[in-house]
C-alpha atoms as a PDB file:
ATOM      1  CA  UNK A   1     100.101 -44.518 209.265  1.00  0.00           C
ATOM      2  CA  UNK A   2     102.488 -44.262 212.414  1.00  0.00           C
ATOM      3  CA  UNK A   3     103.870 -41.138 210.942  1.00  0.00           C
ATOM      4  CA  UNK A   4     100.755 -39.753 210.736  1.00  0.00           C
ATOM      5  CA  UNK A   5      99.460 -40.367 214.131  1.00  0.00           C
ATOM      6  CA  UNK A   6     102.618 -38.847 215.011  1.00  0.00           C
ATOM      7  CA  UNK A   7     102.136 -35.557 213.143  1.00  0.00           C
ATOM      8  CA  UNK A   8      98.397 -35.212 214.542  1.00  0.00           C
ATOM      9  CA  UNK A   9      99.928 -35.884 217.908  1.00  0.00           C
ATOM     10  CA  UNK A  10     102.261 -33.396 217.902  1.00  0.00           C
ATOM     11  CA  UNK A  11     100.018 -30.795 216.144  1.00  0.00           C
ATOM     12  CA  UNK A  12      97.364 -31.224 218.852  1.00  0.00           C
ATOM     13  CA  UNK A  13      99.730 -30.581 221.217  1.00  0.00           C
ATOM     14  CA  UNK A  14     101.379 -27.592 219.889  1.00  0.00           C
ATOM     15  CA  UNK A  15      97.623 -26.358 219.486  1.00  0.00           C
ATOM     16  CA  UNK A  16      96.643 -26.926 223.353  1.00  0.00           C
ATOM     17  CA  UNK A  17     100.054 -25.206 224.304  1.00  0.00           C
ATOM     18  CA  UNK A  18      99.036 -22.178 222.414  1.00  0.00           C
ATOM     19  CA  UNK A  19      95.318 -22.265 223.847  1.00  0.00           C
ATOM     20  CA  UNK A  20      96.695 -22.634 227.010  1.00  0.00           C
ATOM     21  CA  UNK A  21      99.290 -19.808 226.982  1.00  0.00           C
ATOM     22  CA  UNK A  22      96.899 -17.436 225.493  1.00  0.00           C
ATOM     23  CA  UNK A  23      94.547 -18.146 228.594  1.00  0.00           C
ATOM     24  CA  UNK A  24      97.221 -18.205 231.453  1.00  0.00           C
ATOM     25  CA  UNK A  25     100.224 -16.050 229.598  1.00  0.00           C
ATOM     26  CA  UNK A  26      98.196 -12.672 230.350  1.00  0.00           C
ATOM     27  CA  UNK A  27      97.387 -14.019 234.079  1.00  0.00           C
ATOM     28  CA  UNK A  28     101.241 -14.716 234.923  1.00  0.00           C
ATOM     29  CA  UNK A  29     102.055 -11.447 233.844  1.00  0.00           C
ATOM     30  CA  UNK A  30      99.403 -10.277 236.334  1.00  0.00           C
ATOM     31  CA  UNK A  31     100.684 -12.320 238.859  1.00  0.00           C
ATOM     32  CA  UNK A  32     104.228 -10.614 238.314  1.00  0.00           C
ATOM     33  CA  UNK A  33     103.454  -7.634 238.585  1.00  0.00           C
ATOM     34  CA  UNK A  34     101.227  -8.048 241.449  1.00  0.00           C
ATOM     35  CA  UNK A  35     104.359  -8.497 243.693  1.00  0.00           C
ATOM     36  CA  UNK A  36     106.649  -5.711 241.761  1.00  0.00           C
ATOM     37  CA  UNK A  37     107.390  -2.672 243.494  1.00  0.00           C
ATOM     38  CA  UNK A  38     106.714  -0.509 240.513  1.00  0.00           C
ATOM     39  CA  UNK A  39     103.789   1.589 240.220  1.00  0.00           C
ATOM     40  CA  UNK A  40     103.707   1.210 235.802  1.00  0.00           C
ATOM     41  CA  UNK A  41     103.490  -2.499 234.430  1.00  0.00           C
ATOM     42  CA  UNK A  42     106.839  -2.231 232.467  1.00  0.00           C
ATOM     43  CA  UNK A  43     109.862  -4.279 232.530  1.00  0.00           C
ATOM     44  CA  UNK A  44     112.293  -4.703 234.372  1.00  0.00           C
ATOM     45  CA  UNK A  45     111.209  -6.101 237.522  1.00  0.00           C
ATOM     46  CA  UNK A  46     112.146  -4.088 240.692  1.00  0.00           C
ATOM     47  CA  UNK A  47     111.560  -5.530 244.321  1.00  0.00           C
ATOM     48  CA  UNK A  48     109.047  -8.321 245.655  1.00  0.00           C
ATOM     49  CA  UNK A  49     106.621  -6.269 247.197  1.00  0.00           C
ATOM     50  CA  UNK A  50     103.090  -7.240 248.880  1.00  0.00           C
ATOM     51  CA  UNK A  51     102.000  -3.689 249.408  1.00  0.00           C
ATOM     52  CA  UNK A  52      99.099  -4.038 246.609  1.00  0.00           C
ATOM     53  CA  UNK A  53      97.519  -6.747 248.326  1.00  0.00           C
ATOM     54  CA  UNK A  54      97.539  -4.777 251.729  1.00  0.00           C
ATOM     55  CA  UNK A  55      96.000  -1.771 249.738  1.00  0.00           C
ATOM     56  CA  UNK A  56      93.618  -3.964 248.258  1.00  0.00           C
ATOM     57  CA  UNK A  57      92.239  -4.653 252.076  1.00  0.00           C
ATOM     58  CA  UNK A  58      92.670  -1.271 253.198  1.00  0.00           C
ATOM     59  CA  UNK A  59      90.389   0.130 250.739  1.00  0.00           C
ATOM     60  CA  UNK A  60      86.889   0.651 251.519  1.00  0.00           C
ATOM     61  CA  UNK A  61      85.642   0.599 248.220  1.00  0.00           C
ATOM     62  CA  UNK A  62      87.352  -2.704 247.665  1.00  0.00           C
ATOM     63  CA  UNK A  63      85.840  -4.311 250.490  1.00  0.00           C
ATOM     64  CA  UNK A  64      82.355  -3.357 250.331  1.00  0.00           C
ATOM     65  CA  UNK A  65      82.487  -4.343 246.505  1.00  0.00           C
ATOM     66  CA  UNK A  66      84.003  -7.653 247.468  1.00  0.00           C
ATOM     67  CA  UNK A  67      80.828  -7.860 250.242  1.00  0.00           C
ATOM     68  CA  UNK A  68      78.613  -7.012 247.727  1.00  0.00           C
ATOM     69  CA  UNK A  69      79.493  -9.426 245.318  1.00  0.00           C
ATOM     70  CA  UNK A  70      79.740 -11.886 248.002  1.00  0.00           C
ATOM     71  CA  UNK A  71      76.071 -11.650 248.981  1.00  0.00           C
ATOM     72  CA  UNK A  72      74.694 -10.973 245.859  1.00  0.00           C
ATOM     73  CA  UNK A  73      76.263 -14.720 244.328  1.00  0.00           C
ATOM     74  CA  UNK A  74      75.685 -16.707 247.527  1.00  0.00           C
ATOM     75  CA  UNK A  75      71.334 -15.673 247.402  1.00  0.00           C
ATOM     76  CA  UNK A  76      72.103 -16.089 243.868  1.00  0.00           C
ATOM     77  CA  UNK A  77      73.470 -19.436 243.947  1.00  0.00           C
ATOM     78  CA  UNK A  78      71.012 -20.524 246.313  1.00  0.00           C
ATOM     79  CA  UNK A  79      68.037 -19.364 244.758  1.00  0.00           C
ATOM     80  CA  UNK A  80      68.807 -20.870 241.431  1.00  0.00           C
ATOM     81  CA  UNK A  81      70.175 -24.112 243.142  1.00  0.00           C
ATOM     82  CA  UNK A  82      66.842 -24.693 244.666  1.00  0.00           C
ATOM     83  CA  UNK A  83      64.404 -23.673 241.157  1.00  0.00           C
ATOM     84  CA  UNK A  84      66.758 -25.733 238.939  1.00  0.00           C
ATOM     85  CA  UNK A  85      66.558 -28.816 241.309  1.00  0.00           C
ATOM     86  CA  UNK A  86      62.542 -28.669 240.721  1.00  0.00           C
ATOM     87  CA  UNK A  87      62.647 -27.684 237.748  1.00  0.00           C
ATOM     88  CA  UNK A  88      65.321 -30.860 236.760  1.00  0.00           C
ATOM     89  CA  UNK A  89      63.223 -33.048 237.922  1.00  0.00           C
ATOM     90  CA  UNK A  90      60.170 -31.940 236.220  1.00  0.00           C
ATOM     91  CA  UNK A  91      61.985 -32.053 232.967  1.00  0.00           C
ATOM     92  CA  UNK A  92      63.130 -35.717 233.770  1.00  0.00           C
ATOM     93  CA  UNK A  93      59.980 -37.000 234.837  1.00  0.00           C
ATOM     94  CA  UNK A  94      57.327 -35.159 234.125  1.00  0.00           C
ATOM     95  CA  UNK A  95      55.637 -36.195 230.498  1.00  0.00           C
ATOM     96  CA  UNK A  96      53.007 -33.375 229.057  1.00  0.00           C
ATOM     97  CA  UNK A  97      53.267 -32.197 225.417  1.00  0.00           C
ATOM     98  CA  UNK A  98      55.504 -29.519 223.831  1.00  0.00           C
ATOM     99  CA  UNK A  99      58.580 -30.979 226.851  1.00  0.00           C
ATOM    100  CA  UNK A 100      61.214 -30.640 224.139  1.00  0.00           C
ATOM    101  CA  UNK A 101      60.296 -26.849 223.743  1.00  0.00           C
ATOM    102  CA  UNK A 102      59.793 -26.071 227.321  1.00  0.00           C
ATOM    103  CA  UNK A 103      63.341 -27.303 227.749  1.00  0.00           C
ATOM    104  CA  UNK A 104      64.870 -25.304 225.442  1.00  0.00           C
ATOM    105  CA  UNK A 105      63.292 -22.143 226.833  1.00  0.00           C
ATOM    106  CA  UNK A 106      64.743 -22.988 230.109  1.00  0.00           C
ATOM    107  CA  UNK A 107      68.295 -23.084 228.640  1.00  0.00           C
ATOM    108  CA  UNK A 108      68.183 -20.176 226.249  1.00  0.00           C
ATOM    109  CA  UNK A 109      69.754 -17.953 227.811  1.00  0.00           C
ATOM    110  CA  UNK A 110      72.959 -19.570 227.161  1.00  0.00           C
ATOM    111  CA  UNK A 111      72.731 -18.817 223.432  1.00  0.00           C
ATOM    112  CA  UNK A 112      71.533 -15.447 224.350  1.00  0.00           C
ATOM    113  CA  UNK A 113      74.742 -12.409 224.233  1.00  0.00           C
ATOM    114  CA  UNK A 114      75.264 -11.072 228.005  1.00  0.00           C
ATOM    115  CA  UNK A 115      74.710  -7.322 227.333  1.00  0.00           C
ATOM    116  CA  UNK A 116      71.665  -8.379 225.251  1.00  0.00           C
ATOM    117  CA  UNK A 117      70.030  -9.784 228.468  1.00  0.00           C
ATOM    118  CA  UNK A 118      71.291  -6.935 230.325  1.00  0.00           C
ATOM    119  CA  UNK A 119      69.905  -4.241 228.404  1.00  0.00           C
ATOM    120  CA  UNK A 120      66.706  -6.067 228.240  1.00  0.00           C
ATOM    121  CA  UNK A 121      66.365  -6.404 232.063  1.00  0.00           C
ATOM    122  CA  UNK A 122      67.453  -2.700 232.865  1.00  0.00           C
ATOM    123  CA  UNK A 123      64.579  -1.049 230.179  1.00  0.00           C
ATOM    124  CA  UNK A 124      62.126  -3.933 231.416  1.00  0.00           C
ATOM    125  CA  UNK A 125      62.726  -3.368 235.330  1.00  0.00           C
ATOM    126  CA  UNK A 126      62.857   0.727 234.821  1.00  0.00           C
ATOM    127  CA  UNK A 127      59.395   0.085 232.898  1.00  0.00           C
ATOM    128  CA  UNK A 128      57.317  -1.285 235.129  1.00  0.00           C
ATOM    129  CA  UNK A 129      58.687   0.980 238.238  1.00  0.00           C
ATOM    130  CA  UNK A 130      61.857  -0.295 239.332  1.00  0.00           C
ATOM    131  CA  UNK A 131      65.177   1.235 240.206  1.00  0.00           C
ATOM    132  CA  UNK A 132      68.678  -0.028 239.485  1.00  0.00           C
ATOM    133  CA  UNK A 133      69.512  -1.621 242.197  1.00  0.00           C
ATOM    134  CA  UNK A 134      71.963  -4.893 243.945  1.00  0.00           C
ATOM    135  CA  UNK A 135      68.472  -6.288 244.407  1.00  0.00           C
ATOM    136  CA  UNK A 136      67.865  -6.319 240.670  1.00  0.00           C
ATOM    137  CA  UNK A 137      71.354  -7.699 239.784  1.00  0.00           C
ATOM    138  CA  UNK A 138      70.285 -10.413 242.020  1.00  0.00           C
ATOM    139  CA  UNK A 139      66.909 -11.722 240.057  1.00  0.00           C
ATOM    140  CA  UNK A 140      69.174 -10.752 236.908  1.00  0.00           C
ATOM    141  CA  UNK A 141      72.115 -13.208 237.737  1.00  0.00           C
ATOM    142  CA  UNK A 142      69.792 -16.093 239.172  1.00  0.00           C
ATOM    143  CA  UNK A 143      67.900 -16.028 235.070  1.00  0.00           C
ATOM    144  CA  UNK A 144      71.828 -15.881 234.114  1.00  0.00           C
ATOM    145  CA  UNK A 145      73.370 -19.087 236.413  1.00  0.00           C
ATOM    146  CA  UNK A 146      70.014 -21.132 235.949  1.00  0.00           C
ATOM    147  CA  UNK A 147      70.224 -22.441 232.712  1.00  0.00           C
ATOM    148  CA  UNK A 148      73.687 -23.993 234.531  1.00  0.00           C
ATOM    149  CA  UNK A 149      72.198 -25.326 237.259  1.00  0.00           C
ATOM    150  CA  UNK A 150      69.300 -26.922 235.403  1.00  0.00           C
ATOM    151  CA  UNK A 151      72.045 -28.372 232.809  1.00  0.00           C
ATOM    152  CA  UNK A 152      74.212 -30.039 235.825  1.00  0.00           C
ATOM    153  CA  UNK A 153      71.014 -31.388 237.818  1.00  0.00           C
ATOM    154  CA  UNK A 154      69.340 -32.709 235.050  1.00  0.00           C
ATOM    155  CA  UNK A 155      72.217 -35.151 234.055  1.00  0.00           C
ATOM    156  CA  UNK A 156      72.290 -35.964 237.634  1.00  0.00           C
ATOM    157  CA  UNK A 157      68.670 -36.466 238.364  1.00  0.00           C
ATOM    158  CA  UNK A 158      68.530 -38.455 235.148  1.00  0.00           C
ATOM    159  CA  UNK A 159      71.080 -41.017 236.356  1.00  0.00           C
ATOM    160  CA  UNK A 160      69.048 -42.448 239.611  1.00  0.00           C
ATOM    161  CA  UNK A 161      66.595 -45.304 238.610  1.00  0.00           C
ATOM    162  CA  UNK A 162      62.594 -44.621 238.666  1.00  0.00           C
ATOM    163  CA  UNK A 163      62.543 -47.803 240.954  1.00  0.00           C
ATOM    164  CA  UNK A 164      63.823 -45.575 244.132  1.00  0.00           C
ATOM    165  CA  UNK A 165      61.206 -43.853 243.936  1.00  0.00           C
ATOM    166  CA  UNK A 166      58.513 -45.958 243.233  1.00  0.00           C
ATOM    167  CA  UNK A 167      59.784 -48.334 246.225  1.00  0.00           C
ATOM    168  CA  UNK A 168      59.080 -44.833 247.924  1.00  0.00           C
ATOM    169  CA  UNK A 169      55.417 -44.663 247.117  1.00  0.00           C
ATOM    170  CA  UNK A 170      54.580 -48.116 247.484  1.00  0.00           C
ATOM    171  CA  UNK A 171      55.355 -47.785 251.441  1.00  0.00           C
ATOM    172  CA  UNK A 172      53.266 -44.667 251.622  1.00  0.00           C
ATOM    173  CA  UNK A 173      55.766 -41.926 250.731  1.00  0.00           C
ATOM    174  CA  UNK A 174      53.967 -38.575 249.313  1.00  0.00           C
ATOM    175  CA  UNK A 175      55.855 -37.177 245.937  1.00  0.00           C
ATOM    176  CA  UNK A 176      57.224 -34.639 247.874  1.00  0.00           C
ATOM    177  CA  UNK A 177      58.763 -36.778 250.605  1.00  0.00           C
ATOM    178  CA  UNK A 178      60.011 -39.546 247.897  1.00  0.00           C
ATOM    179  CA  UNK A 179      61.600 -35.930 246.380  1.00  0.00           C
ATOM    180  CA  UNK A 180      63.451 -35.054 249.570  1.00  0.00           C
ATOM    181  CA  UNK A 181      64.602 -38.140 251.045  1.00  0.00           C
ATOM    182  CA  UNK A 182      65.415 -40.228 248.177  1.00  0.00           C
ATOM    183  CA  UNK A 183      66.497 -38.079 244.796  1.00  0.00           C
ATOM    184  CA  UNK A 184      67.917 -35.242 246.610  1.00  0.00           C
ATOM    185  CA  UNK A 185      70.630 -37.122 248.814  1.00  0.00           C
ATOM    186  CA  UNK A 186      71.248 -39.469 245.766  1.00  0.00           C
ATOM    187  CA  UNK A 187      72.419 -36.310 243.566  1.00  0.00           C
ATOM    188  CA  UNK A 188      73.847 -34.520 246.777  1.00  0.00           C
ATOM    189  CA  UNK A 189      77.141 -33.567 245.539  1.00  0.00           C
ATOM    190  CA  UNK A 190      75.684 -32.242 242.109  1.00  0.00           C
ATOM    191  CA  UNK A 191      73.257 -30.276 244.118  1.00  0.00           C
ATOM    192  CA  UNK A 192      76.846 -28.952 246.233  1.00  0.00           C
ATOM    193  CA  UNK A 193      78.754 -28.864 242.574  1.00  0.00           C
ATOM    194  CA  UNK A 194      76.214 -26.433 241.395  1.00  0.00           C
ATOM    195  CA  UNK A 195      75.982 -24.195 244.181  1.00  0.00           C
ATOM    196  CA  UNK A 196      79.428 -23.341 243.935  1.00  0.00           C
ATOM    197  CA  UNK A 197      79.229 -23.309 240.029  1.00  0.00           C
ATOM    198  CA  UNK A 198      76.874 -20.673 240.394  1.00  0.00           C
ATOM    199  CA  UNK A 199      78.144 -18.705 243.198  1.00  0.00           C
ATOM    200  CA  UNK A 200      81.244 -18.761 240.897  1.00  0.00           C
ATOM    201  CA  UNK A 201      79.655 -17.301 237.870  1.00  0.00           C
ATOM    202  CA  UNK A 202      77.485 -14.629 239.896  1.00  0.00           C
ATOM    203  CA  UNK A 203      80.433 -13.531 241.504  1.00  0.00           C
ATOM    204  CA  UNK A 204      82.472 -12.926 238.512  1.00  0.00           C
ATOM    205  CA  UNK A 205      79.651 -11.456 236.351  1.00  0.00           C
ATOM    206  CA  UNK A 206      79.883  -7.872 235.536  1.00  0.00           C
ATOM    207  CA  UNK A 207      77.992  -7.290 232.294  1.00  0.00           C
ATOM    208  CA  UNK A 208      74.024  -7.995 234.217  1.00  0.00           C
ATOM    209  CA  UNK A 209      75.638  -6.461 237.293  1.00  0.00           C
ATOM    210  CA  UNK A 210      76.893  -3.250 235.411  1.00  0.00           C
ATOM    211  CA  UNK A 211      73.416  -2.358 233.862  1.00  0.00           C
ATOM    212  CA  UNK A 212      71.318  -3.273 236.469  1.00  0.00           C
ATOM    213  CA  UNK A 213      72.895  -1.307 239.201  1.00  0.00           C
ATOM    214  CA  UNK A 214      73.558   2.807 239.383  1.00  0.00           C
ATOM    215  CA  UNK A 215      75.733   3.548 242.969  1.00  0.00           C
ATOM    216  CA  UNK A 216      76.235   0.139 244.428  1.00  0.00           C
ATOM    217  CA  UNK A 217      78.909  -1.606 243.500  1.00  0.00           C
ATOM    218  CA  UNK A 218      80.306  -5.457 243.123  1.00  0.00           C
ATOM    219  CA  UNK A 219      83.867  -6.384 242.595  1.00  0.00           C
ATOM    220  CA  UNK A 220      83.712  -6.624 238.985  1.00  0.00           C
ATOM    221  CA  UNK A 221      82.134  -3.301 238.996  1.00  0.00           C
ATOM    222  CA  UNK A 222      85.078  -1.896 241.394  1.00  0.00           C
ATOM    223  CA  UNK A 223      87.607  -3.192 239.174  1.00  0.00           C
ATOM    224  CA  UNK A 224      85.991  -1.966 235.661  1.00  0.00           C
ATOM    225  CA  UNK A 225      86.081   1.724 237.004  1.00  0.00           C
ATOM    226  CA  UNK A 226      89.423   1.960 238.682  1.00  0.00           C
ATOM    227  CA  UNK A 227      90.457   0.878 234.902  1.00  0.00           C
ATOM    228  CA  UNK A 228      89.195   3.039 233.387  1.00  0.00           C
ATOM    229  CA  UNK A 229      89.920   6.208 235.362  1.00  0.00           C
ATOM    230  CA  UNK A 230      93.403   5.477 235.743  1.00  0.00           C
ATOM    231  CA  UNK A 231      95.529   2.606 236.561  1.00  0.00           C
ATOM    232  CA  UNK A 232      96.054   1.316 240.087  1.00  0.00           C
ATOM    233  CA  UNK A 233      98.465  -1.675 240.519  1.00  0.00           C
ATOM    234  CA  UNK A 234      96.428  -3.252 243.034  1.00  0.00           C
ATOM    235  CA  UNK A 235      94.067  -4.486 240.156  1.00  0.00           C
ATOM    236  CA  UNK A 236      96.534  -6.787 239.624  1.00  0.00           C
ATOM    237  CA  UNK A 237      96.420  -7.777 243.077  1.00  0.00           C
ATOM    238  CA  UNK A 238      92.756  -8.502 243.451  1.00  0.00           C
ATOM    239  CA  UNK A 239      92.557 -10.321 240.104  1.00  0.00           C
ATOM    240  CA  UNK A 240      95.491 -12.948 241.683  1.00  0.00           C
ATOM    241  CA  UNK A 241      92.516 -12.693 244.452  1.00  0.00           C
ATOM    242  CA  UNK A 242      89.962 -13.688 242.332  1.00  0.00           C
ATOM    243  CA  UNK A 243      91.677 -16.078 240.198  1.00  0.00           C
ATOM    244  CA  UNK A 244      92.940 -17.607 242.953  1.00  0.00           C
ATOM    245  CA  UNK A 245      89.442 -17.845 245.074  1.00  0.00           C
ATOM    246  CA  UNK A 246      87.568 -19.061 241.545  1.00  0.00           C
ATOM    247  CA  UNK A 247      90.548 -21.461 240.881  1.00  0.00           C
ATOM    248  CA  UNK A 248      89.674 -22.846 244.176  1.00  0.00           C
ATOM    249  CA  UNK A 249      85.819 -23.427 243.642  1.00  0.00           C
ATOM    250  CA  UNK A 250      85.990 -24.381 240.319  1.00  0.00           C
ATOM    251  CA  UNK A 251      88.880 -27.760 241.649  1.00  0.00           C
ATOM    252  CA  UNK A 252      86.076 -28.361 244.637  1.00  0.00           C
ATOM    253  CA  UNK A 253      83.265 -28.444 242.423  1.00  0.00           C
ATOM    254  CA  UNK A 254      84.939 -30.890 239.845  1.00  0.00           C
ATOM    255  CA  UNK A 255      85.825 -33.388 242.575  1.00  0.00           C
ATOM    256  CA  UNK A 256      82.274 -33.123 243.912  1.00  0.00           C
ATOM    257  CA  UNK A 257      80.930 -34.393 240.188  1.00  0.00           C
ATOM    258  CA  UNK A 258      83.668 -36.648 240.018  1.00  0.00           C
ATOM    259  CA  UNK A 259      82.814 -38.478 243.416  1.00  0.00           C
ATOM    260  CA  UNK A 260      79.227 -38.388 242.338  1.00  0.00           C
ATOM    261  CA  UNK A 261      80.102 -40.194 239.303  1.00  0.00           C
ATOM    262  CA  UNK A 262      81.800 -42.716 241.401  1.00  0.00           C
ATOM    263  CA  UNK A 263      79.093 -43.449 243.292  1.00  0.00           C
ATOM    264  CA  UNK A 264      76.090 -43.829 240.984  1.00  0.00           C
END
């Protein structure tokens, strides 16, 4: 039995260190060549360099992609932030037939392929009238990060007791008020987690981006076409950048969920 437990111990392990290395190995080679002096990625290494980062600033393109991208997932996290909130707490509390259903439409999306909903969008927006455009990337990314965002509140929302709120309306408090001053600052840091969960996703997200826009560009966009029409070794740069900045958000947002658990 021992021996056993043993063998599954060490068989999980050598199973996360391969999961692991296949999701970090091809980022620390990034990372390496980020700072190498050499124009090709091939081995050996020459000198420590940071030239690719300072071309990676110095390059218009670069910058107004990063801007764009920037803008685009803050409205976007904000936007969804605010619908999934209501719409959480309608699917907590609200009781009317067919709930299950309704529910399950909200979160579809997430079983639904990327380029699927992108290709959908980009015929459906072009049919009634619409241009590609950052403006349609926008609506397209906040029906990609809500399902998310109605997933995180939800559980949140769930957690604080009816009787909060039904203290609330016996003084006098409307719904709306009892809303606003009692379950939003009781799921404050989910409502934080998820804004930066979504700004993260809507930042990175290149598939909804790439269909739904024609001559203005986000970062992922940026990065897609200096691949493809020839290799520039400050793409390695600004995905260090990105991982880096994403890295970031994604630590904050787990200690916000994690001091919210703490406190409910």
């Amino acid at each position: 039995m021992v021996r056993t437990t043993i063998h599954g111990r060490v068989a999980f392990a050598l199973l996360f260190g391969a999961v692991t290395a296949t999701i970090y190995l091809p980022i620390a080679v990034m990372a390496v060549f980020s700072v190498n002096s050499g124009r090709f990625q091939v081995m050996p290494f020459r000198e420590f360099t940071l030239v690719w980062f300072g071309r990676v600033f110095r390059d218009d393109q670069y910058f107004t992609g990063l801007m764009n991208s920037v803008a685009i997932a803050t409205a976007v996290s904000v936007t969804a932030t605010v619908i999934a909130f209501f719409c959480a707490y309608s699917l907590v509390n609200a009781r009317f037939p067919g709930k299950t259903a309704v529910t399950l439409f909200v979160l579809a999306p997430f079983a639904v392929p990327l380029i699927l909903i992108g290709i959908g969008l980009r015929l459906y927006f072009v049919s009634i009238g619409f241009e590609p455009s950052l403006g349609l990337v926008y609506a397209g990314q906040v029906l990609y990060v809500l399902p998310l965002a109605v997933l995180n509140l939800r559980n949140r929302i769930a957690q604080i007791p009816k009787s909060h709120e039904e203290a609330a309306w016996a003084l006098g408090a409307s719904r709306m008020r009892a809303i606003l001053e009692i379950v939003l600052p009781s799921c404050r840091f989910a409502v934080v987690a998820t804004l930066i969960i979504t700004f993260t996703f809507a930042f990175d997200e290149f598939v909804i981006a790439y269909f739904l826009t024609n001559f203005s560009i986000t970062l992922p966009i940026k990065i897609w076409t200096t691949l493809v029409t020839g290799f520039d070794p400050a793409i390695n740069a600004i995905g260090v950048l990105v991982f880096g900045f994403s890295m970031a958000l994604g630590i904050v947002a787990q200690a916000l969920f994690m001091r919210k658990d703490q406190r409910k």
